[in-house]
Protein backbone atom coordinates (compact mmCIF):
# COMPACT_ATOMS: atom_id res chain seq x y z
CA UNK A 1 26.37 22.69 7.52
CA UNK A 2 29.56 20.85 5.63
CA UNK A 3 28.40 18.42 2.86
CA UNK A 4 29.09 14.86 3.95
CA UNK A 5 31.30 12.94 1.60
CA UNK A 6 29.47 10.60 -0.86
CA UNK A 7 30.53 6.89 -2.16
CA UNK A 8 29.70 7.23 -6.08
CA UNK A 9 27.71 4.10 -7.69
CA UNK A 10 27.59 3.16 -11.20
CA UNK A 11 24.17 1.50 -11.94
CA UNK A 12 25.73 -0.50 -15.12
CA UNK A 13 29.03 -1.35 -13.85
CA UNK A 14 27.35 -1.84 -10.24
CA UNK A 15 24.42 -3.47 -11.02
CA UNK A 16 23.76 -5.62 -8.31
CA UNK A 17 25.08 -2.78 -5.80
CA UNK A 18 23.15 -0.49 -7.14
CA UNK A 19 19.64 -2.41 -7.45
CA UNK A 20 19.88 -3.37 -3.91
CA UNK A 21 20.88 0.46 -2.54
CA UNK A 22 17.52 2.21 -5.05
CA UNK A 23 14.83 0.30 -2.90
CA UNK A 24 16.52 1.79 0.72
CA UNK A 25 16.90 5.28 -1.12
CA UNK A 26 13.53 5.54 -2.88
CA UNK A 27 11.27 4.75 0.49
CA UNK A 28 9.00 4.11 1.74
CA UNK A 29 6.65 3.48 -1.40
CA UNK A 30 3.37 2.69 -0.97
CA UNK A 31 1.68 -0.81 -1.82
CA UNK A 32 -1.11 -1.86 -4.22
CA UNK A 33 -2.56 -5.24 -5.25
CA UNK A 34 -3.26 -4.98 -8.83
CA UNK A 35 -5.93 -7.09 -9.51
CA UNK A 36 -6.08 -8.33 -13.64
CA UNK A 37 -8.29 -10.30 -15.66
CA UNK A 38 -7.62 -12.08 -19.07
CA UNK A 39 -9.74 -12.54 -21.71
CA UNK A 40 -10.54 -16.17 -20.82
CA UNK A 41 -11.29 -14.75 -18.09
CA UNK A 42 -9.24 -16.29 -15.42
CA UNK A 43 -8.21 -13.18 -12.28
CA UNK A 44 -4.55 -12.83 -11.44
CA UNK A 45 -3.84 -10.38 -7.67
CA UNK A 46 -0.39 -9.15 -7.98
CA UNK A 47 1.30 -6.67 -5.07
CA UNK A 48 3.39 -3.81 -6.53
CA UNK A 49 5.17 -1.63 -4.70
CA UNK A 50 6.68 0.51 -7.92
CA UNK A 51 3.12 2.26 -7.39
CA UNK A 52 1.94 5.45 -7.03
CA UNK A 53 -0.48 8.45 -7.49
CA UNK A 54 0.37 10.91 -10.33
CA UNK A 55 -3.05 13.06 -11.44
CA UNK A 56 -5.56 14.63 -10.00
CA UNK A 57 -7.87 15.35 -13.16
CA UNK A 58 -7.98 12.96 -14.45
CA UNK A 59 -7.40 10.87 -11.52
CA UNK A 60 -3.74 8.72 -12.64
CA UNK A 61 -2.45 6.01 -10.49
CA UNK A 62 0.72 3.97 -12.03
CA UNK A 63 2.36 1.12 -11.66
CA UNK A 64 5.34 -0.84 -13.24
CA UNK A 65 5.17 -5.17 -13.34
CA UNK A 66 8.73 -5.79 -14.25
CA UNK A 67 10.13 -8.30 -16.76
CA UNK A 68 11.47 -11.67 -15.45
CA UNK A 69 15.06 -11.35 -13.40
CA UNK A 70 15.72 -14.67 -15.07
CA UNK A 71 14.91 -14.15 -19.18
CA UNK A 72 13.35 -11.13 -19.45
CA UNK A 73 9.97 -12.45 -19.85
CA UNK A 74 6.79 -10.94 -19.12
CA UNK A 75 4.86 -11.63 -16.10
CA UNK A 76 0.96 -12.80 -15.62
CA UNK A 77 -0.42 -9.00 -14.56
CA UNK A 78 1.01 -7.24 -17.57
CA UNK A 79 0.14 -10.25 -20.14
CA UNK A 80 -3.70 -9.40 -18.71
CA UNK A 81 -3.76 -5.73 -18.90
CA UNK A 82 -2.48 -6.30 -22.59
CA UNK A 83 -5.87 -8.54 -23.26
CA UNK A 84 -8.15 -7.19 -21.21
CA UNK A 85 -7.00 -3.16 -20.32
CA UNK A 86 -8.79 -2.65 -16.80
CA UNK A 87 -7.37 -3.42 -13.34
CA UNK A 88 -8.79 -2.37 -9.62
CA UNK A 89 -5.85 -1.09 -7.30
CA UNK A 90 -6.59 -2.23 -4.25
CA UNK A 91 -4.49 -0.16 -1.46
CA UNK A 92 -2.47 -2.33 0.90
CA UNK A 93 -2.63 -2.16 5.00
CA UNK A 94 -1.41 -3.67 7.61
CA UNK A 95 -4.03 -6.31 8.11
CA UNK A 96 -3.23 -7.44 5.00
CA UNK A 97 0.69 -7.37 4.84
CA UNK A 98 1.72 -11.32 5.65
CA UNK A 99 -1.26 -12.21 2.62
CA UNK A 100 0.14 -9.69 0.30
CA UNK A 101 3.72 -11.15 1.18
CA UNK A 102 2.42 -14.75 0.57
CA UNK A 103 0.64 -13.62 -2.64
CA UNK A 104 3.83 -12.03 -4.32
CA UNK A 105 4.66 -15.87 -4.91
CA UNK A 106 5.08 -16.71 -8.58
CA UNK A 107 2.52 -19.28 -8.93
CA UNK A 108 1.80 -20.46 -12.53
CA UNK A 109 -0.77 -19.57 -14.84
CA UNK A 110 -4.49 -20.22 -14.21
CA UNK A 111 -3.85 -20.11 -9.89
CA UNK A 112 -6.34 -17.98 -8.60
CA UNK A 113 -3.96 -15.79 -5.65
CA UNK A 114 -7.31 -14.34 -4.29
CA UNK A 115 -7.90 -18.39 -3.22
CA UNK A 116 -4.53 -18.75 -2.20
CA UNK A 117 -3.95 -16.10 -0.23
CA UNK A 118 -6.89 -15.63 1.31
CA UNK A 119 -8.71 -12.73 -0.28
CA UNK A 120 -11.99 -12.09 -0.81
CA UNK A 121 -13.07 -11.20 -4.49
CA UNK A 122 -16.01 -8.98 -5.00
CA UNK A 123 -17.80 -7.55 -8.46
CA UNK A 124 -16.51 -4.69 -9.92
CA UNK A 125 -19.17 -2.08 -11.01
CA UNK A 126 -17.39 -0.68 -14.60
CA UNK A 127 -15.01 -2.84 -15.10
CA UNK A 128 -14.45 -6.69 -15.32
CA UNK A 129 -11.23 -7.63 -12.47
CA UNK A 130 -12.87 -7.82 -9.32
CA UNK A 131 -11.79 -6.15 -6.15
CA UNK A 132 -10.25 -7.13 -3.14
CA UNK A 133 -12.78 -7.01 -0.41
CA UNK A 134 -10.33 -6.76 2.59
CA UNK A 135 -8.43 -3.48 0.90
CA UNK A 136 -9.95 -0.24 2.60
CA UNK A 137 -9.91 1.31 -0.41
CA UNK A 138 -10.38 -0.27 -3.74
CA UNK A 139 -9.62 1.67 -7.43
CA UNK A 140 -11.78 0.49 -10.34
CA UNK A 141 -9.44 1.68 -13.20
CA UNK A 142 -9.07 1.77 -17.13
CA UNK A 143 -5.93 1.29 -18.41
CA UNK A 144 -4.85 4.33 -21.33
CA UNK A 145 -1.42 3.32 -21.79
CA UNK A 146 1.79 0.84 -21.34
CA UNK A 147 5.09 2.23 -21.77
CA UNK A 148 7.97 0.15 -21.96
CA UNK A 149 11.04 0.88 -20.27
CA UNK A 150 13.55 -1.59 -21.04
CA UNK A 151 13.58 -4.64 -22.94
CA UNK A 152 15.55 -6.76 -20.85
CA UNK A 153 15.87 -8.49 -17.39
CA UNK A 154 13.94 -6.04 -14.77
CA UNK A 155 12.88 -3.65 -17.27
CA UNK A 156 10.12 -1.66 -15.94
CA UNK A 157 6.55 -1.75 -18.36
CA UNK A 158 4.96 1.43 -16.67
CA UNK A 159 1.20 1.01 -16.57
CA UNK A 160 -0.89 4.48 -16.40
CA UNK A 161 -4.12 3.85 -15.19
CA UNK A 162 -7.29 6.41 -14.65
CA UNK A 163 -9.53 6.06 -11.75
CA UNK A 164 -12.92 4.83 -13.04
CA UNK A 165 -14.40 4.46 -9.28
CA UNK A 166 -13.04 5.05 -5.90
CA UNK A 167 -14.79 2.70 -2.85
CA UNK A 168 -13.80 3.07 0.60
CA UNK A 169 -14.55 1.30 3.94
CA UNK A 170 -17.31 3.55 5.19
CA UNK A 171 -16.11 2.91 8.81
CA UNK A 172 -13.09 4.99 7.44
CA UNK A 173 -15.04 7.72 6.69
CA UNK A 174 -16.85 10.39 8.93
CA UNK A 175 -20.11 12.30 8.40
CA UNK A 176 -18.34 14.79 5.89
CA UNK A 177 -16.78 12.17 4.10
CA UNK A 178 -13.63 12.75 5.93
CA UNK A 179 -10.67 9.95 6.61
CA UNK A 180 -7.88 10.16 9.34
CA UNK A 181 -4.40 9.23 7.93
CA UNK A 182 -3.68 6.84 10.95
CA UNK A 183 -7.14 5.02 10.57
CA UNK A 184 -5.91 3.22 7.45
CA UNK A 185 -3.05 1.79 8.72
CA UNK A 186 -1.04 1.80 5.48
CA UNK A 187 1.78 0.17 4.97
CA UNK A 188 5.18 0.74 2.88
CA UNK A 189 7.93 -1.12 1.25
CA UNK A 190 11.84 -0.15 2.00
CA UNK A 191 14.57 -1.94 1.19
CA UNK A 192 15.56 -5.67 2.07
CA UNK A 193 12.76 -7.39 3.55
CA UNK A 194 11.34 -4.48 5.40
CA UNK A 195 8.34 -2.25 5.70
CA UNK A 196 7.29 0.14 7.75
CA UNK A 197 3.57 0.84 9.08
CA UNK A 198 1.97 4.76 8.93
CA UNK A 199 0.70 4.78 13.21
CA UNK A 200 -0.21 7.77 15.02
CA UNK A 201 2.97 8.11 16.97
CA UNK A 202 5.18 8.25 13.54
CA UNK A 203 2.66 10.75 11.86
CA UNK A 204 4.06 14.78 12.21
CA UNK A 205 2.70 17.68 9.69
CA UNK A 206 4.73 20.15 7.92
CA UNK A 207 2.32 23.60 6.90
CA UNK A 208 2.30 24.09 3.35
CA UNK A 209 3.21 28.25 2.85
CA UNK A 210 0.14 28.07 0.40
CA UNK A 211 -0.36 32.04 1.43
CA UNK A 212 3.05 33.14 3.04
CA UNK A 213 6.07 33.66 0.92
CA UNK A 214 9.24 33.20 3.36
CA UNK A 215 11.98 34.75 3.08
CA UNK A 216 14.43 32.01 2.36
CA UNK A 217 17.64 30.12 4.22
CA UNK A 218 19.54 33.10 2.20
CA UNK A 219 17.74 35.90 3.78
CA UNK A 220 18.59 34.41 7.40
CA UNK A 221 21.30 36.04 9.69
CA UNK A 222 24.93 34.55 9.04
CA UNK A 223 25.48 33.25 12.39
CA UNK A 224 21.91 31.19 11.99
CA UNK A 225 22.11 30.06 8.29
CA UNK A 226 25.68 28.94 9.15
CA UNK A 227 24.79 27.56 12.47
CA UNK A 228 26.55 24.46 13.35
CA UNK A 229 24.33 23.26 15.84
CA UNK A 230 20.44 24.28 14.03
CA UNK A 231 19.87 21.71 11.34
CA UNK A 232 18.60 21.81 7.74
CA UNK A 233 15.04 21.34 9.30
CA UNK A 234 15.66 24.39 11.69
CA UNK A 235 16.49 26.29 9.42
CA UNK A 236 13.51 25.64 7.02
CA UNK A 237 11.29 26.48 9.86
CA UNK A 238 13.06 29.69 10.59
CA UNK A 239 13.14 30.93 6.82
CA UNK A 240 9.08 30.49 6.45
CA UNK A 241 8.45 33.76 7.33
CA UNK A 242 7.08 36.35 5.45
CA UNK A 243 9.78 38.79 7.04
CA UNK A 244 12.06 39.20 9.01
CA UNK A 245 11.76 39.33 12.79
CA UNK A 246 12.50 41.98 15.10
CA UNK A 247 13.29 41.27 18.76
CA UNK A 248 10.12 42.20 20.81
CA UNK A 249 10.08 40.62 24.34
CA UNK A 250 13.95 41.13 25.86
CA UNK A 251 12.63 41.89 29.00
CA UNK A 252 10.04 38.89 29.08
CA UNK A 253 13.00 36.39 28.15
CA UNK A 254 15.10 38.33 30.93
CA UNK A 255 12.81 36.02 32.67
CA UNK A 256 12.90 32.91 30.90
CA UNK A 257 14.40 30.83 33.30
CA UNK A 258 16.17 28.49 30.35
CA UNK A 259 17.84 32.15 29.42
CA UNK A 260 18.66 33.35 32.86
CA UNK A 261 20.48 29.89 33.43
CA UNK A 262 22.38 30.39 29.86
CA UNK A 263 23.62 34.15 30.83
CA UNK A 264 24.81 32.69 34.03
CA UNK A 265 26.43 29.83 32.61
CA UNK A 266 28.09 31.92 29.66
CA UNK A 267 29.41 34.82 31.79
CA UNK A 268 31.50 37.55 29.10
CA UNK A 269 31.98 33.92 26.82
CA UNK A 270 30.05 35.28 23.66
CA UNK A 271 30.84 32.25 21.60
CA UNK A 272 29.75 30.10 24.33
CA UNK A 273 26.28 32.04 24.90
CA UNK A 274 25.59 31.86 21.37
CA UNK A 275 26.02 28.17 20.98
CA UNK A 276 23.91 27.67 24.47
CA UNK A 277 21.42 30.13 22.63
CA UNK A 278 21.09 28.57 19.17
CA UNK A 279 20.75 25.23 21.24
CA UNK A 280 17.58 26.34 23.09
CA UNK A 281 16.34 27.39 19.54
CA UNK A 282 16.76 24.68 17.93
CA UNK A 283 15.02 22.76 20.90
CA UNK A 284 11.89 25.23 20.92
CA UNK A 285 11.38 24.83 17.11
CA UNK A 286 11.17 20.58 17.79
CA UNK A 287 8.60 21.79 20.09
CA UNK A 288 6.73 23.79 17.91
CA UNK A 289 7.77 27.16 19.34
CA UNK A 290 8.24 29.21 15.96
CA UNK A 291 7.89 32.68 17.59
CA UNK A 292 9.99 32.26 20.64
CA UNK A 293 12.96 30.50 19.15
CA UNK A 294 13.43 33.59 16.94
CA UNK A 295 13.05 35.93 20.18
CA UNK A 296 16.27 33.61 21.24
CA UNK A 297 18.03 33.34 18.32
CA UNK A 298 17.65 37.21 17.86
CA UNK A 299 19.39 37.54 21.22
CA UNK A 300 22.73 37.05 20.15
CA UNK A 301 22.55 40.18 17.72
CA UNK A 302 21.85 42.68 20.96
């Protein structure tokens, strides 16, 4: 695989350039309404998309209200979590998408954004914002620390939050307090004015090798790891074995009628065959076919 060629961006000298490119790259990210309280009392429901989980134990979810584009200024969420430090994350989905959008409006100080977007507001049960009834899954949270990360125009102020109480939809859950990833139907910011939506038909899983140690892209064959038709994917697949393997079943793929049609169409043309064989491969492991597509691959060594 030949590295493609890259168009460098400074993020000072390119500012603009570069703060429109980061949301594309860093996506999708996941969305949360934040919601706040001050110590008068009055609720503020902010989305954030610069939001994510980053401990299990203790449980850590952050998130980062940036200062004013405009002055630098700081904006109604993180003036309440600096008077009253306790917010509920409320996860975003895709019922709830156009009222997030509309409640991402800068209204001023004292609006209640539950009211004008729509949302429900329900007690908390340890601590004082309320929750967003609507959200499938809500966070109680106490905040243990603000960090500051720039003191200027779109400076981050990253907010690191432990999870107090978790409560969940219970039509979400089954008997053994089990979810399905698709049943939420989470969605996720990218760049411009897009998002996308987590449905069945986009979900795929990748094994972790929790037990098996592969052997590495390294350990591969030369004319697989520097295939020019099996991609970086392929190749993954291939190298998460525990060892390497050993052609088994010539005389079953003899029969293989996807083979046969290859030997016929290749004749004496080795590089030909090869490339007809490394593009079967590459089409069993899309399907799932670990076992086979190295019986194919390991073909072109006999």
């Amino acid at each position: 695989m030949k590295p493609e060629k890259t168009t460098v961006i400074d993020p000072v000298a390119q500012q603009a350039i570069f703060d429109d490119l980061i949301k594309y790259a860093v996506a999708p990210r996941p969305i949360c309404f934040a919601s706040t309280i001050d110590a008068a009392g009055e609720v503020n429901l902010s989305p954030f998309s610069y939001f994510n989980f980053m401990s299990q134990q203790p449980p850590i979810c952050v998130f980062s209200p940036l200062l004013r584009m405009r002055d630098g200024s700081t904006k109604h969420t993180l003036d309440n979590i600096e008077e009253v430090p306790e917010v509920v994350i409320n996860i975003v989905n895709y019922a709830m998408v156009q009222q997030q959008s509309l409640a991402s409006t800068e209204y001023g100080k004292g609006i209640n954004e539950f009211e004008k977007s729509g949302f429900t507001a329900i007690a908390s049960e340890l601590i004082k914002p309320p929750r967003v009834a609507e959200s499938p899954i809500q966070l109680e949270c106490k905040v243990k620390e603000i960090i500051s990360l720039g003191d200027g125009p779109g400076g981050g102020n990253m907010v690191i939050a432990e999870v107090v109480r978790m409560h969940i939809h219970k039509t979400l859950l089954d008997d053994d307090h089990q979810i399905t990833q698709e049943s939420l139907d989470l969605v996720a910011r990218l760049g411009g004015n897009w998002y996308c939506r987590v449905t069945k038909e986009s979900l795929f899983e990748v094994p972790k090798p929790l037990r098996n140690l592969g052997i590495g892209v390294d350990a591969l064959p030369e004319h697989i790891r520097f295939s020019e038709i099996l991609t970086g994917n392929h190749l993954g697949r291939l190298a998460n074995v525990e060892q390497l393997p050993v052609l088994t079943d010539e005389n079953r793929l003899s029969l293989d009628p996807n083979v046969k049609a290859i030997w016929d169409q290749s004749q004496e043309q080795l590089p030909l065959r090869r490339k007809l064989l490394q593009m079967y491969a590459a089409k069993l492991l899309d399907e799932g076919k670990l076992t086979l597509a190295w019986q194919v691959l390991l073909l072109e060594i006999e």
